[in-house]
PDB file of N, CA and C in Angstrom:
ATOM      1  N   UNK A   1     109.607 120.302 115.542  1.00  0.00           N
ATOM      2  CA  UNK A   1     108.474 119.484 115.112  1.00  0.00           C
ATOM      3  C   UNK A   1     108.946 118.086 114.706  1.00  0.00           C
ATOM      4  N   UNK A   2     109.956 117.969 113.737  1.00  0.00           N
ATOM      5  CA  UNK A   2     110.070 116.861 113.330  1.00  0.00           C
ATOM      6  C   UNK A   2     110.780 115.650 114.668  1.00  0.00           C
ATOM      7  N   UNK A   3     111.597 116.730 115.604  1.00  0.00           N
ATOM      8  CA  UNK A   3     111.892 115.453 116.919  1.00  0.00           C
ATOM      9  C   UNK A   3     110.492 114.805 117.635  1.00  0.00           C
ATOM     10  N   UNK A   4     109.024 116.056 117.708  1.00  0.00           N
ATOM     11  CA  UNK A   4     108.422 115.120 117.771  1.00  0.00           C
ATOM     12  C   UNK A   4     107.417 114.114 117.209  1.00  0.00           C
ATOM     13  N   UNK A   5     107.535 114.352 116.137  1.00  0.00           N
ATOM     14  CA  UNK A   5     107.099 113.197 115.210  1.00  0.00           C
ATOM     15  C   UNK A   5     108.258 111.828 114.998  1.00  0.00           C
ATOM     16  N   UNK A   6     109.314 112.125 115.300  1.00  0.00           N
ATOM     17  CA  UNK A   6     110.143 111.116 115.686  1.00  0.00           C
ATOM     18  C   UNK A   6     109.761 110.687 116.692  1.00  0.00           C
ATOM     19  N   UNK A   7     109.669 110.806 117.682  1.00  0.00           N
ATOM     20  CA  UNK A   7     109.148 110.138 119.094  1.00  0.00           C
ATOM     21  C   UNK A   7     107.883 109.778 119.085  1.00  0.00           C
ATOM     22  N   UNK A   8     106.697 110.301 118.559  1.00  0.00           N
ATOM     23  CA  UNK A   8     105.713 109.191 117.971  1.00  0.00           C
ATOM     24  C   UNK A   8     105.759 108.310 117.274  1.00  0.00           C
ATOM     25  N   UNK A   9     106.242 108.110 116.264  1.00  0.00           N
ATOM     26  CA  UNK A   9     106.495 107.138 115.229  1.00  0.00           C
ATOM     27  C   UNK A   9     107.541 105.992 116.044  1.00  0.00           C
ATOM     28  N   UNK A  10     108.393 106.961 116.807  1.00  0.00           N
ATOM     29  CA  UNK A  10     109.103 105.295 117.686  1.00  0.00           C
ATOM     30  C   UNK A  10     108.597 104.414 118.382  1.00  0.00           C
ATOM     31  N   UNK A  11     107.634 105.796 119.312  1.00  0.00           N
ATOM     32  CA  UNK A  11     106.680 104.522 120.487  1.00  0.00           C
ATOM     33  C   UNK A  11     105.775 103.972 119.865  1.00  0.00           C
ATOM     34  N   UNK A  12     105.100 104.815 118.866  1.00  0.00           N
ATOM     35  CA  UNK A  12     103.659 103.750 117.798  1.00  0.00           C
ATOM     36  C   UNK A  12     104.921 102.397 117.839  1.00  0.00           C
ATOM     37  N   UNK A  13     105.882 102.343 116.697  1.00  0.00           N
ATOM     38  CA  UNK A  13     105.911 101.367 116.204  1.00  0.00           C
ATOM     39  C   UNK A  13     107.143 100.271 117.283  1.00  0.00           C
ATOM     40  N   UNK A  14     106.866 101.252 118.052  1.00  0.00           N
ATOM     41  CA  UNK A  14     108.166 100.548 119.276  1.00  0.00           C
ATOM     42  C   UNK A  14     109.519 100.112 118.728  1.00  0.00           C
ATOM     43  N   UNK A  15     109.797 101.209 118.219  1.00  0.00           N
ATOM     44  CA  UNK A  15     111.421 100.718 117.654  1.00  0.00           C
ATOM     45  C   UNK A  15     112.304 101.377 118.744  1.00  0.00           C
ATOM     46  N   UNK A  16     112.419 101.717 119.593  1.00  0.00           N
ATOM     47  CA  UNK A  16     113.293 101.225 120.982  1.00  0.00           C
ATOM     48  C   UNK A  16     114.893 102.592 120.215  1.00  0.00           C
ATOM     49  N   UNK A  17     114.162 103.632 120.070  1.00  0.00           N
ATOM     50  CA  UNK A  17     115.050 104.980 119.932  1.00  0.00           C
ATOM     51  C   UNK A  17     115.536 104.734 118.591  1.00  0.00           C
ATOM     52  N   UNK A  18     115.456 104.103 117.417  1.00  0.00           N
ATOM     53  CA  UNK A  18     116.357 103.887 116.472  1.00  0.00           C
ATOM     54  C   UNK A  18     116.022 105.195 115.462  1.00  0.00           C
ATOM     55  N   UNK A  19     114.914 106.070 115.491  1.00  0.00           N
ATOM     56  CA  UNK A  19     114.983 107.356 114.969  1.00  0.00           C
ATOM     57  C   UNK A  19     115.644 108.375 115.781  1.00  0.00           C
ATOM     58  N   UNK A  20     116.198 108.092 116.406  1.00  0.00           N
ATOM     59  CA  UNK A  20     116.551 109.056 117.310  1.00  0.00           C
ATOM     60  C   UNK A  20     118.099 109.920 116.257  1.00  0.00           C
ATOM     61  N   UNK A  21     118.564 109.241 116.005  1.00  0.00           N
ATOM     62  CA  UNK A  21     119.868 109.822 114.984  1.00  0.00           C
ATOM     63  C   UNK A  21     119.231 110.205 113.635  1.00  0.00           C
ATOM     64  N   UNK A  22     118.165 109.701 112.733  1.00  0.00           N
ATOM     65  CA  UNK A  22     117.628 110.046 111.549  1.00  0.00           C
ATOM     66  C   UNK A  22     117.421 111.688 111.478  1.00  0.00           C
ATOM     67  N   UNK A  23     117.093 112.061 110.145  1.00  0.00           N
ATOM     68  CA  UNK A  23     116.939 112.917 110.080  1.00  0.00           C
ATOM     69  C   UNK A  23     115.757 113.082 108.682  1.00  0.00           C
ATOM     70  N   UNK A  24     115.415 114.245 108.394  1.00  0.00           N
ATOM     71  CA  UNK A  24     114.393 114.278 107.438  1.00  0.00           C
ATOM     72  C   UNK A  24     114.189 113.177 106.586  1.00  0.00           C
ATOM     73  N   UNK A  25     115.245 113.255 105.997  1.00  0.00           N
ATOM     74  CA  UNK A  25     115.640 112.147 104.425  1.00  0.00           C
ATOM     75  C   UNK A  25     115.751 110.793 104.725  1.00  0.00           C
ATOM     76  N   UNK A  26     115.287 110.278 105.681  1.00  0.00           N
ATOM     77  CA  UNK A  26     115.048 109.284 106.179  1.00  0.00           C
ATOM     78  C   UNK A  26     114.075 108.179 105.639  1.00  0.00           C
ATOM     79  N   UNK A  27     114.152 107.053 104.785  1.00  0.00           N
ATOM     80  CA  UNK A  27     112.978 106.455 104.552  1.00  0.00           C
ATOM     81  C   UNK A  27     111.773 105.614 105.335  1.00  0.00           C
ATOM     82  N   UNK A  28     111.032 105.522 105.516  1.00  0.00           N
ATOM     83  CA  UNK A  28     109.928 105.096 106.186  1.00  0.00           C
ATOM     84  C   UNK A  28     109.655 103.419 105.723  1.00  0.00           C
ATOM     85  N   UNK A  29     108.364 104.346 104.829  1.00  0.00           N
ATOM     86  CA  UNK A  29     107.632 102.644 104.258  1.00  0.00           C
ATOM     87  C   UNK A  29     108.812 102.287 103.159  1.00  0.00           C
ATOM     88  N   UNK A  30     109.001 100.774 103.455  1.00  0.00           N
ATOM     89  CA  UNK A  30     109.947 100.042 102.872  1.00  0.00           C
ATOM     90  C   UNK A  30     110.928  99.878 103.853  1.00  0.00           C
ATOM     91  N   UNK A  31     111.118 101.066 104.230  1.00  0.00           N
ATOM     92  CA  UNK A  31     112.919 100.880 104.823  1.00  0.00           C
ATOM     93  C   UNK A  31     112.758 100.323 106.113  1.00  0.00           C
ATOM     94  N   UNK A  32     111.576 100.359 107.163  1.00  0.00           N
ATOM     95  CA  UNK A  32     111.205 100.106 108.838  1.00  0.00           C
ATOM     96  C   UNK A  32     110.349  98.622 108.659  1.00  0.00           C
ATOM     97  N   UNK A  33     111.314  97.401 108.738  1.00  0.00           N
ATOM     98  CA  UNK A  33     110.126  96.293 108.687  1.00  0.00           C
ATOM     99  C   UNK A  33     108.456  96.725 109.540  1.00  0.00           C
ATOM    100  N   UNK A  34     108.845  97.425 110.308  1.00  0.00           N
ATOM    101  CA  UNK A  34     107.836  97.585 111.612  1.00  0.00           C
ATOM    102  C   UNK A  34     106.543  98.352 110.765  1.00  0.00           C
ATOM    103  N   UNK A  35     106.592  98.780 110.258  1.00  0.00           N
ATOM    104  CA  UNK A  35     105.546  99.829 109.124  1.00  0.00           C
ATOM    105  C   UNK A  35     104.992  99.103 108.189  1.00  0.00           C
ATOM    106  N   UNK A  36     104.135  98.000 108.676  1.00  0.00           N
ATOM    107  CA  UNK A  36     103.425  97.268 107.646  1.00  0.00           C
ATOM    108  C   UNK A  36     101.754  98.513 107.673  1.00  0.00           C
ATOM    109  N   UNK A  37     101.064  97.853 106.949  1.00  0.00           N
ATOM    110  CA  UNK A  37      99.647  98.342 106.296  1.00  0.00           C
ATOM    111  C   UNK A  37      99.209  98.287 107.991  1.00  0.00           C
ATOM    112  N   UNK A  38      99.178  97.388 109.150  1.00  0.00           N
ATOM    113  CA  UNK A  38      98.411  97.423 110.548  1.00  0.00           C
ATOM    114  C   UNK A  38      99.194  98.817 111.442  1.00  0.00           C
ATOM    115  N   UNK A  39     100.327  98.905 111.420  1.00  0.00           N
ATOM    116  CA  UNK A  39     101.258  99.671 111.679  1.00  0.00           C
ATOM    117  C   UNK A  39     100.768 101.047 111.228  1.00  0.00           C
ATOM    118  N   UNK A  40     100.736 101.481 109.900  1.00  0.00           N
ATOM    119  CA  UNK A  40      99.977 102.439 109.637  1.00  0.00           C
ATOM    120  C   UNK A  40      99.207 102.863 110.674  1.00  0.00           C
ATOM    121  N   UNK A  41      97.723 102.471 110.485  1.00  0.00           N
ATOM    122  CA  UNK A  41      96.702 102.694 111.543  1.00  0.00           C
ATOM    123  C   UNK A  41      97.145 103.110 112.577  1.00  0.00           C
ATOM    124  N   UNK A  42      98.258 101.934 113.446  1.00  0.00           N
ATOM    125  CA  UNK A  42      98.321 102.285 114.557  1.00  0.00           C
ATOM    126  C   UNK A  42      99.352 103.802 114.969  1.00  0.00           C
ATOM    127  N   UNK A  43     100.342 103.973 113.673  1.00  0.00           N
ATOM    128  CA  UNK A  43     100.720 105.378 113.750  1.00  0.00           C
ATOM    129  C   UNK A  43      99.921 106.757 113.647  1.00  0.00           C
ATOM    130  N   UNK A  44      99.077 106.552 112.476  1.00  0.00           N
ATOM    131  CA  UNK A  44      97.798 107.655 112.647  1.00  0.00           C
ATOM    132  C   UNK A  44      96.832 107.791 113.605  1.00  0.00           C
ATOM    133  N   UNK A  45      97.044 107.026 114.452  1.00  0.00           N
ATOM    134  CA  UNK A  45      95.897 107.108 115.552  1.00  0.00           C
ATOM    135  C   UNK A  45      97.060 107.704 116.589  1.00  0.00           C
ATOM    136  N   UNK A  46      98.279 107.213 116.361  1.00  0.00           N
ATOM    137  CA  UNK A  46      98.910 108.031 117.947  1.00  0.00           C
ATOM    138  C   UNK A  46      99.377 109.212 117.329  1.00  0.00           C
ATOM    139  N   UNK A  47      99.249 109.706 116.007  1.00  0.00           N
ATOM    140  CA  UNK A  47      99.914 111.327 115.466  1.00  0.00           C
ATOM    141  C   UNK A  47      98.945 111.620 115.763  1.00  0.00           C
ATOM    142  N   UNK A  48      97.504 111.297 115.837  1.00  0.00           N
ATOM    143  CA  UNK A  48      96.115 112.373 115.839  1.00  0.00           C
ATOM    144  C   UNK A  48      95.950 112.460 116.924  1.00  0.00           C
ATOM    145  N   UNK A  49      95.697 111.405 118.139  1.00  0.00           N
ATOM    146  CA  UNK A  49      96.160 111.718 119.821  1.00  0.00           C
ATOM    147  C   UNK A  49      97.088 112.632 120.375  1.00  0.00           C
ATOM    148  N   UNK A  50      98.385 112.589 119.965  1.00  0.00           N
ATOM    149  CA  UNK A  50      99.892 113.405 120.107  1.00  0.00           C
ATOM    150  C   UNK A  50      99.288 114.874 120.008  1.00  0.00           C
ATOM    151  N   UNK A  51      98.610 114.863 118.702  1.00  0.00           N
ATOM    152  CA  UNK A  51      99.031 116.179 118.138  1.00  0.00           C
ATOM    153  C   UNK A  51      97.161 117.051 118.086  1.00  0.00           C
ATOM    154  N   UNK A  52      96.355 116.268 118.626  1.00  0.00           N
ATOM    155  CA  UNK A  52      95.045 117.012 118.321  1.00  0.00           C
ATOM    156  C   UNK A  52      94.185 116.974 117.442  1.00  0.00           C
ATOM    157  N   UNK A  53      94.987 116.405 116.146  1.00  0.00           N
ATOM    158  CA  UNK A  53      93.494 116.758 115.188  1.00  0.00           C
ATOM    159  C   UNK A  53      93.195 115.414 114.675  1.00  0.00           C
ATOM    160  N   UNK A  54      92.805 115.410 113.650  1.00  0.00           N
ATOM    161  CA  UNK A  54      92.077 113.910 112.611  1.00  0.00           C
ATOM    162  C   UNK A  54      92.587 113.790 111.123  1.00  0.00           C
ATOM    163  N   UNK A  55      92.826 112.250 111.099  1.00  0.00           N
ATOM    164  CA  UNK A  55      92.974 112.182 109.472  1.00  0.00           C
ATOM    165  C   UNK A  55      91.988 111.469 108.936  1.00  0.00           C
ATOM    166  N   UNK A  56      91.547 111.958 107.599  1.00  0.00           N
ATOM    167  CA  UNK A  56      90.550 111.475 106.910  1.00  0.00           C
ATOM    168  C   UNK A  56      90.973 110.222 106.255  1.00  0.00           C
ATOM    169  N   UNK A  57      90.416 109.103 105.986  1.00  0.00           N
ATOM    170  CA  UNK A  57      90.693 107.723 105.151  1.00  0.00           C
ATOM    171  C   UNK A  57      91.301 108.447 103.823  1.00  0.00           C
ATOM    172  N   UNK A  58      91.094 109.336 102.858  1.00  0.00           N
ATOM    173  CA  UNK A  58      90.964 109.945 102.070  1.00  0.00           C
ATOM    174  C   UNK A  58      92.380 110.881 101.748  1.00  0.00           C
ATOM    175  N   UNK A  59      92.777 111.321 102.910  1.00  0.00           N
ATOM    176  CA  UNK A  59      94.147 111.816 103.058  1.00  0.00           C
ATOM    177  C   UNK A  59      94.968 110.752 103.112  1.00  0.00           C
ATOM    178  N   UNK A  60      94.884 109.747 103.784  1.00  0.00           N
ATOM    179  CA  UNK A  60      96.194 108.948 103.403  1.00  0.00           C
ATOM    180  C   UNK A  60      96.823 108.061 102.244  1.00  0.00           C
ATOM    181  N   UNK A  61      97.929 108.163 102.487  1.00  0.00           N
ATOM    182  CA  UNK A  61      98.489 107.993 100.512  1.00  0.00           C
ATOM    183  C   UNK A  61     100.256 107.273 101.218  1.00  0.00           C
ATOM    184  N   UNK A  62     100.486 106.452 100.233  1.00  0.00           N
ATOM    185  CA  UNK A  62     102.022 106.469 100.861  1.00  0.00           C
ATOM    186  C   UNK A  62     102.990 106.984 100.902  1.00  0.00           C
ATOM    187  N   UNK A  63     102.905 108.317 100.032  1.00  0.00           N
ATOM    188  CA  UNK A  63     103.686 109.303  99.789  1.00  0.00           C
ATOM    189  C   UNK A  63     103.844 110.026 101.487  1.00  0.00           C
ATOM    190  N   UNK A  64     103.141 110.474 102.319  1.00  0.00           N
ATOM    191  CA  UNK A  64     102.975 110.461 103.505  1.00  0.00           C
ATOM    192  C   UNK A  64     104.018 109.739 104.330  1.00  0.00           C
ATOM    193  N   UNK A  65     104.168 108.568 104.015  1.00  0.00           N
ATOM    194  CA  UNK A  65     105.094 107.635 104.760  1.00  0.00           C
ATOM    195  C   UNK A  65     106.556 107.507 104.106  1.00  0.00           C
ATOM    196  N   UNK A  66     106.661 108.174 103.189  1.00  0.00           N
ATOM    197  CA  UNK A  66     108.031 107.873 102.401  1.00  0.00           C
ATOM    198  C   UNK A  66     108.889 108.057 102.957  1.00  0.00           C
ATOM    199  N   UNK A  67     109.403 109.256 104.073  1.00  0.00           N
ATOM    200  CA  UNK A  67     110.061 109.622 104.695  1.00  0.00           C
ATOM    201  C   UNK A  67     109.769 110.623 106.038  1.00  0.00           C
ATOM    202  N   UNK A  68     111.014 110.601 106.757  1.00  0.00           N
ATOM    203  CA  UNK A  68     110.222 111.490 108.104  1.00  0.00           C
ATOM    204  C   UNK A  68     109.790 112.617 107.776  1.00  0.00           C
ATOM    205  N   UNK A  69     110.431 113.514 107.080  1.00  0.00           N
ATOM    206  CA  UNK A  69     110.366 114.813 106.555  1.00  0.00           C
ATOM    207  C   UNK A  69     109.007 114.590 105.647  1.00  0.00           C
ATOM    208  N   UNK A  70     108.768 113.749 105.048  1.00  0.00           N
ATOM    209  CA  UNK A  70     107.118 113.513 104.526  1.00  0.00           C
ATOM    210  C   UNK A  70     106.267 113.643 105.621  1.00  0.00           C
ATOM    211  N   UNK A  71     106.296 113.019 106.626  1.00  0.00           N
ATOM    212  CA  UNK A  71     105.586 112.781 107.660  1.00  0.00           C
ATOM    213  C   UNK A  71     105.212 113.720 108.543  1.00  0.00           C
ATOM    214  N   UNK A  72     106.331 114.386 108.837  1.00  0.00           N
ATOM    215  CA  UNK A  72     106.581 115.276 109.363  1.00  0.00           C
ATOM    216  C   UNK A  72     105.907 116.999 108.764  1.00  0.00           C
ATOM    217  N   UNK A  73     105.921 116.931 107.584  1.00  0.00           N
ATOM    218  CA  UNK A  73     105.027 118.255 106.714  1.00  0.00           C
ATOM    219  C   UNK A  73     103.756 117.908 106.662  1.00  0.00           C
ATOM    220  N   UNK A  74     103.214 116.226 106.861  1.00  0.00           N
ATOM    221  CA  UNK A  74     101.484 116.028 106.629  1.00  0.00           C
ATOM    222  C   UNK A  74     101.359 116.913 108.241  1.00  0.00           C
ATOM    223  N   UNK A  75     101.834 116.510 109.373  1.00  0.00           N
ATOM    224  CA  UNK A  75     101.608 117.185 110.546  1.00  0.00           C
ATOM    225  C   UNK A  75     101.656 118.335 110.509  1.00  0.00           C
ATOM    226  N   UNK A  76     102.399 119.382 110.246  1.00  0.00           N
ATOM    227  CA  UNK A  76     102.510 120.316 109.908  1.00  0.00           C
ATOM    228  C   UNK A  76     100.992 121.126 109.057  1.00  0.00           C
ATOM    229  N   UNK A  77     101.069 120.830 108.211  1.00  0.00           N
ATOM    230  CA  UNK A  77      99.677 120.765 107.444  1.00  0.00           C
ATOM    231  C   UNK A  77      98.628 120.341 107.905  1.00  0.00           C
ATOM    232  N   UNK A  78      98.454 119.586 108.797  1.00  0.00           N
ATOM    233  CA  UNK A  78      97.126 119.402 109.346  1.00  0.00           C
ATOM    234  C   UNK A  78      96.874 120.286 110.620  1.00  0.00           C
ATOM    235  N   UNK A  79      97.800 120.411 111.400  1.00  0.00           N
ATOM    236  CA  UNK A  79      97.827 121.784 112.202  1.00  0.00           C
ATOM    237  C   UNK A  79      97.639 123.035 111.697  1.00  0.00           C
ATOM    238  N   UNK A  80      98.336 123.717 110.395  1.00  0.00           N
ATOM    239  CA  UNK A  80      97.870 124.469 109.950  1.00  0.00           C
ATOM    240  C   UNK A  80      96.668 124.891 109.253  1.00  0.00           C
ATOM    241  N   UNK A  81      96.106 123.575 109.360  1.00  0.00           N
ATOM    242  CA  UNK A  81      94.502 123.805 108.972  1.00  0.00           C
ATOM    243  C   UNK A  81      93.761 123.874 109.836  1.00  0.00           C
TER     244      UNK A  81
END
């Protein structure tokens, strides 16, 4: 799961394979200039395409983005619902 939420999050934000070595503990917002507030959007719209389901305005928080392994369990969790 989490390789492919790595490979969404690369092509959303077009960082050209640089998650490709990361791993869970990885930081996100802050650490990826590329992950501004527009960036967002455009990652939740290609995890909900990728993966099938929907996020509510309401669910997102930046805790979500802190790291891949954050990112990676909201997917998780929204599939399992």
């Amino acid at each position: 799961m989490i390789e492919e939420v790595k490979t969404v999050v690369d092509s959303a934000l077009q960082l050209r394979g640089r998650l490709r070595a990361c791993d869970a503990s990885m930081p996100l917002l802050g650490a990826i200039p590329e992950l501004d507030s527009m960036a967002v959007v455009s990652l939740i719209t290609a995890l909900e395409e990728h993966f099938g389901f929907a996020v509510a305005d309401d669910e997102i928080e930046a805790g979500i983005f802190a790291t891949v392994g954050n990112l990676t369990d909201f997917v998780r969790q929204k599939l399992d619902a």
